[in-house]
C-alpha atoms as a PDB file:
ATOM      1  CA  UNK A   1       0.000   0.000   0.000  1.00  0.00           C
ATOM      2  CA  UNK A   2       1.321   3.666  -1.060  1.00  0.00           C
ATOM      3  CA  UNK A   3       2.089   5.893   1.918  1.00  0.00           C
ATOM      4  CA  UNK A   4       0.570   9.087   0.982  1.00  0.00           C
ATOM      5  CA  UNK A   5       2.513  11.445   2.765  1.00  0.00           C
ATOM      6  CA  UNK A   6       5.982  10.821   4.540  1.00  0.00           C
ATOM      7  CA  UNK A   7       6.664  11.880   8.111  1.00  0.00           C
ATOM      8  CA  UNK A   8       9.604  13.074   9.416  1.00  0.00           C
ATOM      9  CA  UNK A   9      10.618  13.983  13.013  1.00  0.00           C
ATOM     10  CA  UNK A  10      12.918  16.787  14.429  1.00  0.00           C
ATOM     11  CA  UNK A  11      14.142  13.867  16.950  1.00  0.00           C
ATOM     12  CA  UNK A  12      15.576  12.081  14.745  1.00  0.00           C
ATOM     13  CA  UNK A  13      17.466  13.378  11.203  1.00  0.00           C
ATOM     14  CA  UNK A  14      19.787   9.907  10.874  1.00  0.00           C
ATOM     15  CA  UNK A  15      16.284   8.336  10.113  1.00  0.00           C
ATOM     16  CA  UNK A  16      15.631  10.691   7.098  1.00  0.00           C
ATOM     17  CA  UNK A  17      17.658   9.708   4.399  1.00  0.00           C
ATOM     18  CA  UNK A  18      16.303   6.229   4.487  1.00  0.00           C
ATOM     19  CA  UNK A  19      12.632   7.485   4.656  1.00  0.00           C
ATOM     20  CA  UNK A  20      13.062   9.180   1.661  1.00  0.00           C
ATOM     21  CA  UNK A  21      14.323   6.405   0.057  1.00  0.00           C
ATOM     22  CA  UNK A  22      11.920   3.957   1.142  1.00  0.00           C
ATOM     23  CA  UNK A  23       9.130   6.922   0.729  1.00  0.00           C
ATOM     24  CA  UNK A  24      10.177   7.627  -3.271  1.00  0.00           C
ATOM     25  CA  UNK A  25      10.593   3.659  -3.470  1.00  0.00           C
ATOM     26  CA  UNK A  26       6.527   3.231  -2.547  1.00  0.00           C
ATOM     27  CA  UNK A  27       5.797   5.047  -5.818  1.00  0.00           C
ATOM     28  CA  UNK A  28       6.165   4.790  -9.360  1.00  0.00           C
ATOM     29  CA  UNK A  29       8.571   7.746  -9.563  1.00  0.00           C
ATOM     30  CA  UNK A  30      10.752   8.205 -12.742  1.00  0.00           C
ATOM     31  CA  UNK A  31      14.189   9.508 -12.469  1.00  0.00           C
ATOM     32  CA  UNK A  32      16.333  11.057 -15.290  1.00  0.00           C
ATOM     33  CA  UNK A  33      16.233  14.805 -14.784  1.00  0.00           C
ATOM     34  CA  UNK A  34      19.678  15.003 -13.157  1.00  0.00           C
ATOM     35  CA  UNK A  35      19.293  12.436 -10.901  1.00  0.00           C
ATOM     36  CA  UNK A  36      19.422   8.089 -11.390  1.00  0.00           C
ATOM     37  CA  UNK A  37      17.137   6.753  -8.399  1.00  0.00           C
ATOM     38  CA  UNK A  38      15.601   7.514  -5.039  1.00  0.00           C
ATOM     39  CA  UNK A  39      19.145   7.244  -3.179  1.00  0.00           C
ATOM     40  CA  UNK A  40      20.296  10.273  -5.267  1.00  0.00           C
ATOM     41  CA  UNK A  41      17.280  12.108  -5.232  1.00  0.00           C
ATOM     42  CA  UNK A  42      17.079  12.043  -1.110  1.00  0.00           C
ATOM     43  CA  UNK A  43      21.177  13.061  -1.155  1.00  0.00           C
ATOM     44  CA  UNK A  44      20.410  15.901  -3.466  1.00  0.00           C
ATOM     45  CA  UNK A  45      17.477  17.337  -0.525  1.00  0.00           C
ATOM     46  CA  UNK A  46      19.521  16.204   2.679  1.00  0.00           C
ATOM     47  CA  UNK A  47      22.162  18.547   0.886  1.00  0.00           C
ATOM     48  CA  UNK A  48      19.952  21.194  -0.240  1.00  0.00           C
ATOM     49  CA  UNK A  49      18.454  21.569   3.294  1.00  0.00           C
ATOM     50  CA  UNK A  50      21.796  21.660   4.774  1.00  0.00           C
ATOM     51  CA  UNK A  51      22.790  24.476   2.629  1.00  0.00           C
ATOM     52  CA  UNK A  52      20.033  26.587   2.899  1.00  0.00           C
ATOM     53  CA  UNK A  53      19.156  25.908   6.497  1.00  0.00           C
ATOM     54  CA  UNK A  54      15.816  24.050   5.834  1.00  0.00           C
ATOM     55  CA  UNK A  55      14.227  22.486   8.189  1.00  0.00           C
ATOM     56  CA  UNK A  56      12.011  18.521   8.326  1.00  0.00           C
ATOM     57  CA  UNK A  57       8.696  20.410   7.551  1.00  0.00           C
ATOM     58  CA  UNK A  58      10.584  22.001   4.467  1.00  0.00           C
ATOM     59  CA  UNK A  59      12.403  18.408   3.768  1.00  0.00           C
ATOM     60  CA  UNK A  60       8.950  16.787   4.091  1.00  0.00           C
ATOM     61  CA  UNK A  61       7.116  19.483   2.028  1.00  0.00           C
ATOM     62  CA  UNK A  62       9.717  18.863  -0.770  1.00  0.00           C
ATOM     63  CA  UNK A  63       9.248  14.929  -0.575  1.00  0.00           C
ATOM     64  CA  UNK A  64       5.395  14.841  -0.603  1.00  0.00           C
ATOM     65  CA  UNK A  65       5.512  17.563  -3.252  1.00  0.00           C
ATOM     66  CA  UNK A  66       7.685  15.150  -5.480  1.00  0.00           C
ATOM     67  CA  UNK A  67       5.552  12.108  -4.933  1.00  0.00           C
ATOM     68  CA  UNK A  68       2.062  13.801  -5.235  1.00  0.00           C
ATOM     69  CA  UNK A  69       2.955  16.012  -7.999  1.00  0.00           C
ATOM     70  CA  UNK A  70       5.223  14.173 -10.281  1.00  0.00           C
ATOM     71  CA  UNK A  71       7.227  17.155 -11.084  1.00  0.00           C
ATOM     72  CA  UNK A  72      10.894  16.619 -11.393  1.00  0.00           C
ATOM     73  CA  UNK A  73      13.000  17.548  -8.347  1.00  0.00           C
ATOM     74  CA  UNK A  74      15.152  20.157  -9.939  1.00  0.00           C
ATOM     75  CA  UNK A  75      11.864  22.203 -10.472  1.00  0.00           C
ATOM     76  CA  UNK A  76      11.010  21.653  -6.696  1.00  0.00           C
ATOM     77  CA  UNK A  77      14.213  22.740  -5.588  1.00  0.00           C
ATOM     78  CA  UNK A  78      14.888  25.863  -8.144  1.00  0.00           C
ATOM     79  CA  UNK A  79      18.329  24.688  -9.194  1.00  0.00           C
ATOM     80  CA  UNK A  80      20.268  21.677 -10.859  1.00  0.00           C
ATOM     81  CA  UNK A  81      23.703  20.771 -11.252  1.00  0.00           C
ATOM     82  CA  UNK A  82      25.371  20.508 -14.710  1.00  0.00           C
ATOM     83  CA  UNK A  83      29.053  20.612 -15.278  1.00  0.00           C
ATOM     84  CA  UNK A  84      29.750  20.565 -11.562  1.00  0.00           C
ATOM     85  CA  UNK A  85      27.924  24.496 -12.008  1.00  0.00           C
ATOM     86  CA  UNK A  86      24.560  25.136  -9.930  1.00  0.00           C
ATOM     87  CA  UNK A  87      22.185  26.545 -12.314  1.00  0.00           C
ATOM     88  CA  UNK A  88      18.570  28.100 -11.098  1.00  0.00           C
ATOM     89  CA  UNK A  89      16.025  26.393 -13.170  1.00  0.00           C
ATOM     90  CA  UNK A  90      12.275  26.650 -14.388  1.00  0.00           C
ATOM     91  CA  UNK A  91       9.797  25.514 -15.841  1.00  0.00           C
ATOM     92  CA  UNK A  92      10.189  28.027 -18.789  1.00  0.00           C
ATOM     93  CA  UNK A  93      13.150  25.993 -19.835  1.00  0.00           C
ATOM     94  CA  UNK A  94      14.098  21.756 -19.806  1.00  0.00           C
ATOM     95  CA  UNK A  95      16.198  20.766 -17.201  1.00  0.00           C
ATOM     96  CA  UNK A  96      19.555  20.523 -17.486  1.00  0.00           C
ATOM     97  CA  UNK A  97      20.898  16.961 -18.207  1.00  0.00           C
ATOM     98  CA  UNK A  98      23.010  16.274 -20.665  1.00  0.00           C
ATOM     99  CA  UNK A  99      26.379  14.296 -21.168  1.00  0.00           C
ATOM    100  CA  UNK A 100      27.688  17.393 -23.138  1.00  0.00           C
ATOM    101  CA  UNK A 101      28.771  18.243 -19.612  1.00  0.00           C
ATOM    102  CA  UNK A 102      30.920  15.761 -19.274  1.00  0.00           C
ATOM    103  CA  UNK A 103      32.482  16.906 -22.686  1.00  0.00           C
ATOM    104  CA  UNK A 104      32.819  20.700 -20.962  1.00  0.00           C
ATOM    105  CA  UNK A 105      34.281  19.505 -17.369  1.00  0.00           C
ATOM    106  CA  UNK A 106      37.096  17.358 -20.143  1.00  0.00           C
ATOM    107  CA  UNK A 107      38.170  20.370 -22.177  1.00  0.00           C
ATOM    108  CA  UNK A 108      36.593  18.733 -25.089  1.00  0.00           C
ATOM    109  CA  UNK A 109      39.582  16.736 -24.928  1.00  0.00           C
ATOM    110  CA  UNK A 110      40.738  14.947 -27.187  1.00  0.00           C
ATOM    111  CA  UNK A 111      38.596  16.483 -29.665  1.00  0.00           C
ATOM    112  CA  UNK A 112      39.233  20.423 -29.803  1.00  0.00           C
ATOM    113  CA  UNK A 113      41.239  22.938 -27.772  1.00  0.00           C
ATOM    114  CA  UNK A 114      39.507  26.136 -27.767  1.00  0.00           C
ATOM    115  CA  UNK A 115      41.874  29.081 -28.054  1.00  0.00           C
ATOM    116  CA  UNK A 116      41.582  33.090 -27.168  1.00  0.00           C
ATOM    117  CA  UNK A 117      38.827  34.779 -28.863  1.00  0.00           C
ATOM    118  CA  UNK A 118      37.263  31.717 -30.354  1.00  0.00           C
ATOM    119  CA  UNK A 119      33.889  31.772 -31.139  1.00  0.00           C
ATOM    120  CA  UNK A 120      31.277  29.410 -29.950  1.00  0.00           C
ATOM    121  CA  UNK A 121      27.617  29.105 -30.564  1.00  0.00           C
ATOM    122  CA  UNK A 122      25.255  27.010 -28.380  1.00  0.00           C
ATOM    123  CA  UNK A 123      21.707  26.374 -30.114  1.00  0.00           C
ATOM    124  CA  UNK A 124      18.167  25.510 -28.594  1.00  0.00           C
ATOM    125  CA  UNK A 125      20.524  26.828 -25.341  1.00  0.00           C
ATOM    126  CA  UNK A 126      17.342  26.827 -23.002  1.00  0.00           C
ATOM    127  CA  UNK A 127      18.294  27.524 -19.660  1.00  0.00           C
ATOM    128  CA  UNK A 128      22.217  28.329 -21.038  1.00  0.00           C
ATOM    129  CA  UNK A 129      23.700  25.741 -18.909  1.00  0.00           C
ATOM    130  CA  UNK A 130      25.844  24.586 -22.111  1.00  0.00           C
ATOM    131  CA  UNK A 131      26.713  27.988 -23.405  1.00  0.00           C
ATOM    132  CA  UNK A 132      26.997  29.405 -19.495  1.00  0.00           C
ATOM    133  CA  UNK A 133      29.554  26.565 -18.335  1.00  0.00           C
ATOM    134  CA  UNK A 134      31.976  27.167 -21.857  1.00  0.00           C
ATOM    135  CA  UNK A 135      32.040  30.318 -20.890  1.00  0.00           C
ATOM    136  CA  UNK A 136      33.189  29.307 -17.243  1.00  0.00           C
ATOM    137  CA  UNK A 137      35.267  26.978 -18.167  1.00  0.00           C
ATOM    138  CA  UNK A 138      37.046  28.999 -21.183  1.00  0.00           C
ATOM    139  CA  UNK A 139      37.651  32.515 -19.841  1.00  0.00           C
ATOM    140  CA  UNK A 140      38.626  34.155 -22.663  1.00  0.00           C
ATOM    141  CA  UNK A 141      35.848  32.491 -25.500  1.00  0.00           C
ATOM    142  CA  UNK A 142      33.264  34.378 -26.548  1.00  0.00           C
ATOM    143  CA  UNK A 143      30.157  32.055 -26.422  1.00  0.00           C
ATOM    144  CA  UNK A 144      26.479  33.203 -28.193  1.00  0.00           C
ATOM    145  CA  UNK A 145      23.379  31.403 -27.080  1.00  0.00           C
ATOM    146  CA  UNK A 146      20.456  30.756 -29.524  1.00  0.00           C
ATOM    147  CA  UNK A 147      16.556  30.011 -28.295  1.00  0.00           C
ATOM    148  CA  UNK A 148      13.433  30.569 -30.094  1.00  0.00           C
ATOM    149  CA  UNK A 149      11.808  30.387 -26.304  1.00  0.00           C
ATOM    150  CA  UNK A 150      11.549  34.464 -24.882  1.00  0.00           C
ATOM    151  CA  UNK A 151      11.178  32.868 -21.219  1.00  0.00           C
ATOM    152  CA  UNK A 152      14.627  30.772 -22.285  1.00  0.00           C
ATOM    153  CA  UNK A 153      16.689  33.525 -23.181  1.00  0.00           C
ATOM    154  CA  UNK A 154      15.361  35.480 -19.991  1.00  0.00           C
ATOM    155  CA  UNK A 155      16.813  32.579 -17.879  1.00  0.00           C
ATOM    156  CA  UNK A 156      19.809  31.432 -19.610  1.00  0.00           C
ATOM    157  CA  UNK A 157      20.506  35.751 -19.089  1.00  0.00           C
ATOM    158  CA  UNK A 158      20.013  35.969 -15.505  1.00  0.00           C
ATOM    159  CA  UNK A 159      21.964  32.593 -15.124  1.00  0.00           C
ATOM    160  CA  UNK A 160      25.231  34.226 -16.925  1.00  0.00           C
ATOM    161  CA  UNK A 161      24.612  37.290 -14.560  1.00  0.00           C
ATOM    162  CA  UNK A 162      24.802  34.885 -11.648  1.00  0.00           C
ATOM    163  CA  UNK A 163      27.788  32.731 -12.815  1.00  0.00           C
ATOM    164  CA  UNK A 164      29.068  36.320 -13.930  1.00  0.00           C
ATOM    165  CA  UNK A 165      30.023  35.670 -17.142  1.00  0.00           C
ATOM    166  CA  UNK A 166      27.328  38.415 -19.064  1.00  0.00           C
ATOM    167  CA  UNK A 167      30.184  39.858 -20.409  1.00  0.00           C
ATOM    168  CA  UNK A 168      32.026  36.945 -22.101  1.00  0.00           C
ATOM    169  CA  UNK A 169      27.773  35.454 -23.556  1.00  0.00           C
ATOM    170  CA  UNK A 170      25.290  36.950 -25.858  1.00  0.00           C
ATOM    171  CA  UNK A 171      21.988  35.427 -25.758  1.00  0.00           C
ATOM    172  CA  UNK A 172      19.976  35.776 -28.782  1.00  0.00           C
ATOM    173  CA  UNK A 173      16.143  35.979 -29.314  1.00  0.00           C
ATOM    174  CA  UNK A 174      16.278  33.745 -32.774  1.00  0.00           C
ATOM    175  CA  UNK A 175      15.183  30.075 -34.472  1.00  0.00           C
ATOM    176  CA  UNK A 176      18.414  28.504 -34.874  1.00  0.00           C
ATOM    177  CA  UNK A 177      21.237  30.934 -36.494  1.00  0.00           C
ATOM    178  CA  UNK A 178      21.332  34.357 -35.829  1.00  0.00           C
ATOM    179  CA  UNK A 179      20.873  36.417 -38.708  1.00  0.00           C
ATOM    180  CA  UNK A 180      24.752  37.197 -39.946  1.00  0.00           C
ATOM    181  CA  UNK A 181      27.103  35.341 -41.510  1.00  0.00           C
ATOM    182  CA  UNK A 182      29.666  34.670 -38.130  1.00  0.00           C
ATOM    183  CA  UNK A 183      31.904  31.553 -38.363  1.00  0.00           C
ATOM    184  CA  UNK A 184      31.956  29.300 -35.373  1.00  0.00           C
ATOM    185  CA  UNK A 185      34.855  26.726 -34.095  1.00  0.00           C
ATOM    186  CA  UNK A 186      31.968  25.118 -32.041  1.00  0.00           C
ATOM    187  CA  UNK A 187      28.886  24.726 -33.028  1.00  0.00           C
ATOM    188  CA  UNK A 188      26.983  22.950 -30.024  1.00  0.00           C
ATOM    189  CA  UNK A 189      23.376  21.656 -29.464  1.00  0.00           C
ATOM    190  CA  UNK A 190      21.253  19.482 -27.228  1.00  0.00           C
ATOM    191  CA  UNK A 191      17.674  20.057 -29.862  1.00  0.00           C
ATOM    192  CA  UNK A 192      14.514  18.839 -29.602  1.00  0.00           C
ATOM    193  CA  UNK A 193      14.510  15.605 -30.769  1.00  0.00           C
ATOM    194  CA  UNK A 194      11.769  13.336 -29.241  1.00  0.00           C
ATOM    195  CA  UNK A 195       9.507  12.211 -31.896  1.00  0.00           C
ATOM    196  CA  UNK A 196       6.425  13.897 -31.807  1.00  0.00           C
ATOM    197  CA  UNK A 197       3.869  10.597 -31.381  1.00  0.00           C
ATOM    198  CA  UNK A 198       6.485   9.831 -28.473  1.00  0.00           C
ATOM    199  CA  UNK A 199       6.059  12.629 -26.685  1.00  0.00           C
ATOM    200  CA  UNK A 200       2.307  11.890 -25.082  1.00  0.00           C
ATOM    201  CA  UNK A 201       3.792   8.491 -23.832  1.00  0.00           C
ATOM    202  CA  UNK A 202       6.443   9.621 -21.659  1.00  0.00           C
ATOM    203  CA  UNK A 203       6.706   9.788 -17.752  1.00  0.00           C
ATOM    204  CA  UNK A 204       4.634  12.350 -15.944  1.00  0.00           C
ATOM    205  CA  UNK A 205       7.891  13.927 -14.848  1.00  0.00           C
ATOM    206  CA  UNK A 206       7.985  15.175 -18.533  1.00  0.00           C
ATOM    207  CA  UNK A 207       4.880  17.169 -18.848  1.00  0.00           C
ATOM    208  CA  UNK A 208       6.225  19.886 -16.795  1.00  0.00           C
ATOM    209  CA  UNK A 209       8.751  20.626 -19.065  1.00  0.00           C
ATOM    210  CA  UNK A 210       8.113  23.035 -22.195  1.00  0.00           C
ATOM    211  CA  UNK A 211       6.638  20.474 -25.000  1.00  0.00           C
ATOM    212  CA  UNK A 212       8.858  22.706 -27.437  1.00  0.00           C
ATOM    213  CA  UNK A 213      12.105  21.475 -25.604  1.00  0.00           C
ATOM    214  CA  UNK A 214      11.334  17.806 -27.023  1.00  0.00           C
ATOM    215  CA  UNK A 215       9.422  17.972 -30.456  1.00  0.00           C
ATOM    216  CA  UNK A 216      11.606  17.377 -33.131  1.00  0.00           C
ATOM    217  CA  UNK A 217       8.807  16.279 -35.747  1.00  0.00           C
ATOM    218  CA  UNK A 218       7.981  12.942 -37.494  1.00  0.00           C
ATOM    219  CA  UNK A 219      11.069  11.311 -36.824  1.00  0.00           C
ATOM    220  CA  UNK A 220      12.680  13.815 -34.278  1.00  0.00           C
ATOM    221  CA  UNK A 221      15.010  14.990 -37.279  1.00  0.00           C
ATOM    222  CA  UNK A 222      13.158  18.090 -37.950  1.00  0.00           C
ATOM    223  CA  UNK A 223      15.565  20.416 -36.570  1.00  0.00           C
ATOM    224  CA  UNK A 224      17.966  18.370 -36.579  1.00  0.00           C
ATOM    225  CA  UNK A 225      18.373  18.737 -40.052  1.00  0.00           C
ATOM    226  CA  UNK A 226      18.435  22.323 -40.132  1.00  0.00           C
ATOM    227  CA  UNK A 227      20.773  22.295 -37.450  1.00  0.00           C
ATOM    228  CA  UNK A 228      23.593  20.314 -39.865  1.00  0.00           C
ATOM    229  CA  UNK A 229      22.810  22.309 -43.134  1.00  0.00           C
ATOM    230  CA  UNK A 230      23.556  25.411 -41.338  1.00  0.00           C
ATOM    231  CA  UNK A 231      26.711  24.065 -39.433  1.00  0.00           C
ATOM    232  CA  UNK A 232      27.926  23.445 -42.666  1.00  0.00           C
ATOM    233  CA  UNK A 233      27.754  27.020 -43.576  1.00  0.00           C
ATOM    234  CA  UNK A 234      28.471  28.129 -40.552  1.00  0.00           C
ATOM    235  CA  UNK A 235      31.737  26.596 -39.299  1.00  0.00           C
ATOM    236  CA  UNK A 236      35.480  27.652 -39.524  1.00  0.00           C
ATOM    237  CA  UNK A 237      37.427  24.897 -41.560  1.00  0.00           C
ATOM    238  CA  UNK A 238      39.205  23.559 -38.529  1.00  0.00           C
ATOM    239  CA  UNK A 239      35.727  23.865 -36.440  1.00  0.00           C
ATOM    240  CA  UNK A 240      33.678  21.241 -34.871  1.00  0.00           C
ATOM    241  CA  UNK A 241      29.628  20.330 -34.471  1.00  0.00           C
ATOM    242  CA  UNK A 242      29.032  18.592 -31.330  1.00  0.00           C
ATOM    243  CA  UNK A 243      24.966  17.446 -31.439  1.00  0.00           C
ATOM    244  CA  UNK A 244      22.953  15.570 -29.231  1.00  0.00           C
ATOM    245  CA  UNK A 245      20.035  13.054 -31.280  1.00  0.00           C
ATOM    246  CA  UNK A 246      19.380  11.075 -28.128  1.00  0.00           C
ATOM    247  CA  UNK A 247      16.483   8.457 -28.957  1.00  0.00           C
ATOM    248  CA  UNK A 248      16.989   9.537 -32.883  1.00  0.00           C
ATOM    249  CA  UNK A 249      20.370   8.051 -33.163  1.00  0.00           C
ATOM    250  CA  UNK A 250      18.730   5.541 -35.273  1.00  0.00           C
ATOM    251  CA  UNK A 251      17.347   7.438 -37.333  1.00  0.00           C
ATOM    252  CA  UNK A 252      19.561   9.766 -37.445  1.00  0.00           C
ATOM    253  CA  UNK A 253      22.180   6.971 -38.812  1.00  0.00           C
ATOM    254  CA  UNK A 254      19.687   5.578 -41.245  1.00  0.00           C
ATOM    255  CA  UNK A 255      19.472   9.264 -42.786  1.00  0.00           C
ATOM    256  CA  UNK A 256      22.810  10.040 -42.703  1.00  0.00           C
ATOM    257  CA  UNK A 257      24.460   7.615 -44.273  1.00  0.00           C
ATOM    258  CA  UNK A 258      26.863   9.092 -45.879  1.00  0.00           C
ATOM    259  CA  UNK A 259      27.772  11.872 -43.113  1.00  0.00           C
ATOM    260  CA  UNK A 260      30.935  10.651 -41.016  1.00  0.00           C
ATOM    261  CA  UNK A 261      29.761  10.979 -37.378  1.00  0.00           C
ATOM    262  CA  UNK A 262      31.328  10.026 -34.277  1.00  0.00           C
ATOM    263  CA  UNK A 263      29.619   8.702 -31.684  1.00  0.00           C
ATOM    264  CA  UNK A 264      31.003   9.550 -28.043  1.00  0.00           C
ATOM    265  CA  UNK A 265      31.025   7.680 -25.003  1.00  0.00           C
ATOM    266  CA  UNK A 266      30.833   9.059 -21.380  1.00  0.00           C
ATOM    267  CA  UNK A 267      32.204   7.928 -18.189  1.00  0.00           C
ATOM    268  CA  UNK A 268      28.971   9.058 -16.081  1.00  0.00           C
ATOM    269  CA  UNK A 269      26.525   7.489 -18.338  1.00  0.00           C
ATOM    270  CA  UNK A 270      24.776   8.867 -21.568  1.00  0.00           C
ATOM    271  CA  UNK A 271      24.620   8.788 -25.016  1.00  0.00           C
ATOM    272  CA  UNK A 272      23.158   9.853 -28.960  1.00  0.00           C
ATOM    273  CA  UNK A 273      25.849  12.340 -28.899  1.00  0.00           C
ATOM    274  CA  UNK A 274      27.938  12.864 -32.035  1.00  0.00           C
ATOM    275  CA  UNK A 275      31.077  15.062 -33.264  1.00  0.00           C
ATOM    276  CA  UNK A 276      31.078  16.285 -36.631  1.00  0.00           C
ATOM    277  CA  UNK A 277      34.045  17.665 -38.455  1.00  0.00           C
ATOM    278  CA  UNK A 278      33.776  20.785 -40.671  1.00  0.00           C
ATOM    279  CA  UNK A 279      35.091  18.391 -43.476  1.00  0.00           C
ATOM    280  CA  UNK A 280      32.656  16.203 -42.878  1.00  0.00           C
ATOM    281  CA  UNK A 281      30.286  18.064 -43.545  1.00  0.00           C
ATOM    282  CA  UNK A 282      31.796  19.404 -46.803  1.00  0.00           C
ATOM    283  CA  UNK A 283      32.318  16.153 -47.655  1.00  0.00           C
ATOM    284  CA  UNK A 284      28.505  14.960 -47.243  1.00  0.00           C
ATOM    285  CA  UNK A 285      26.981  18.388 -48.886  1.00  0.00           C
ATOM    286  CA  UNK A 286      29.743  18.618 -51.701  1.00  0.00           C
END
């Protein structure tokens, strides 16, 4: 039988962590917006309690909220980790969760070495987590995030203002490419890419997120596709596209035949994330 609500008492906090557990374990709660299982989600609000002085009522308020709401924890709490970064999040924007972090925290290695006053461009940059941590990471890149979201490019804004990088980003109002004919040695995108059937039959955890951030059409290539013509346009000769197809690998293989992609791997888990070269692409629109 479900528990309904959990209880927690003041008396005793080394019984919390494995009431949450046991609490998230009762229902049928899905996990994959920054966090694997109920473990990490109660570590993640033990944490976030401890650092914002919180107390069991607010601990419990955040638990029942979680079970009886469905909504992802990150949108509970008001902030996610991405690229070892804490990033205030929304519901105007997806939640942060990508393996391109990994890429970031690795210096791209051994794929690319970003120099002074390179030019990157991060598209569909939602909340600017991607964009925002290149910029921390690389102090002296200039980085340019793209959204077609108004509520997006509000966040990912106040999120470089808060990481204090507002100088080193420009976030852009636009669909896709901005409208001028800048070359890029990093072109860079996690795009919607969720078939659109799919998108009614995921978890309830995914309805609070913008339906935009997953919709990428028939076979989830839709932007996709504009996405690569315009990196081929787009980037320096020695540049790079790094793009994330997630459940449209296969698909995006079967289309692409002739495009050389490679396919990354990642220490901490993920995958459906390709490099492309700048030749390849010549190579596959020539």
């Amino acid at each position: 039988m479900e528990q309904q609500n959990i209880i927690l008492t003041e008396e005793r906090p080394e019984d919390w962590y494995d009431l949450i557990i046991d609490y998230f374990n009762c229902h049928e709660l899905y996990y994959g917006h920054g966090t694997i299982n109920a473990d990490h989600e109660a570590s993640i609000i033990l944490n976030w309690a401890s650092e914002h002085s919180k107390n069991y009522q607010a601990i419990a308020n955040v638990c029942n909220e979680r079970v009886i709401s469905r909504k992802p924890l990150a949108y509970i709490l008001g902030e996610i980790e991405f690229a070892s970064l804490i990033f205030p999040i929304s519901p105007d924007t997806i939640i942060p969760r990508s393996p391109i972090g990994e890429l970031i925290e690795d210096d791209f290695q051994p794929w690319l070495n970003l120099e002074k006053n390179d030019q990157v461009i991060d598209l569909c940059t939602g909340s600017g987590c991607i964009a925002i941590a290149i910029a921390k990471y690389y102090k002296d890149v200039q980085v340019i995030g793209t959204d077609i979201s108004e509520e997006a490019i509000r966040q990912a804004e106040m999120n470089a203002i808060a990481h204090g990088v507002s100088e080193q980003t420009n976030f852009i109002h636009c669909d896709l490419y901005p409208p001028n004919d800048a070359r890029f040695k990093l072109i860079i995108s996690n795009p919607p890419y969720v078939p659109s059937a799919h998108i009614e039959d995921l978890p309830k955890e995914y309805r609070w997120e913008p339906d935009m951030a997953f919709d990428g059409g028939a076979d989830g290539l839709d932007i996709i596709h504009r996405l690569i013509k315009g990196a081929s346009e787009r980037l320096q000769d020695d540049g790079i596209l790094i793009l994330e197809a997630g459940e449209s690998q296969v698909a995006f293989e079967n289309y692409y035949k002739r495009l050389e992609a490679i396919w990354l791997d990642f220490s901490n888990g993920g995958e459906g994330v390709c490099l492309i070269t700048a030749q390849a692409l010549k190579d596959y629109f020539s």
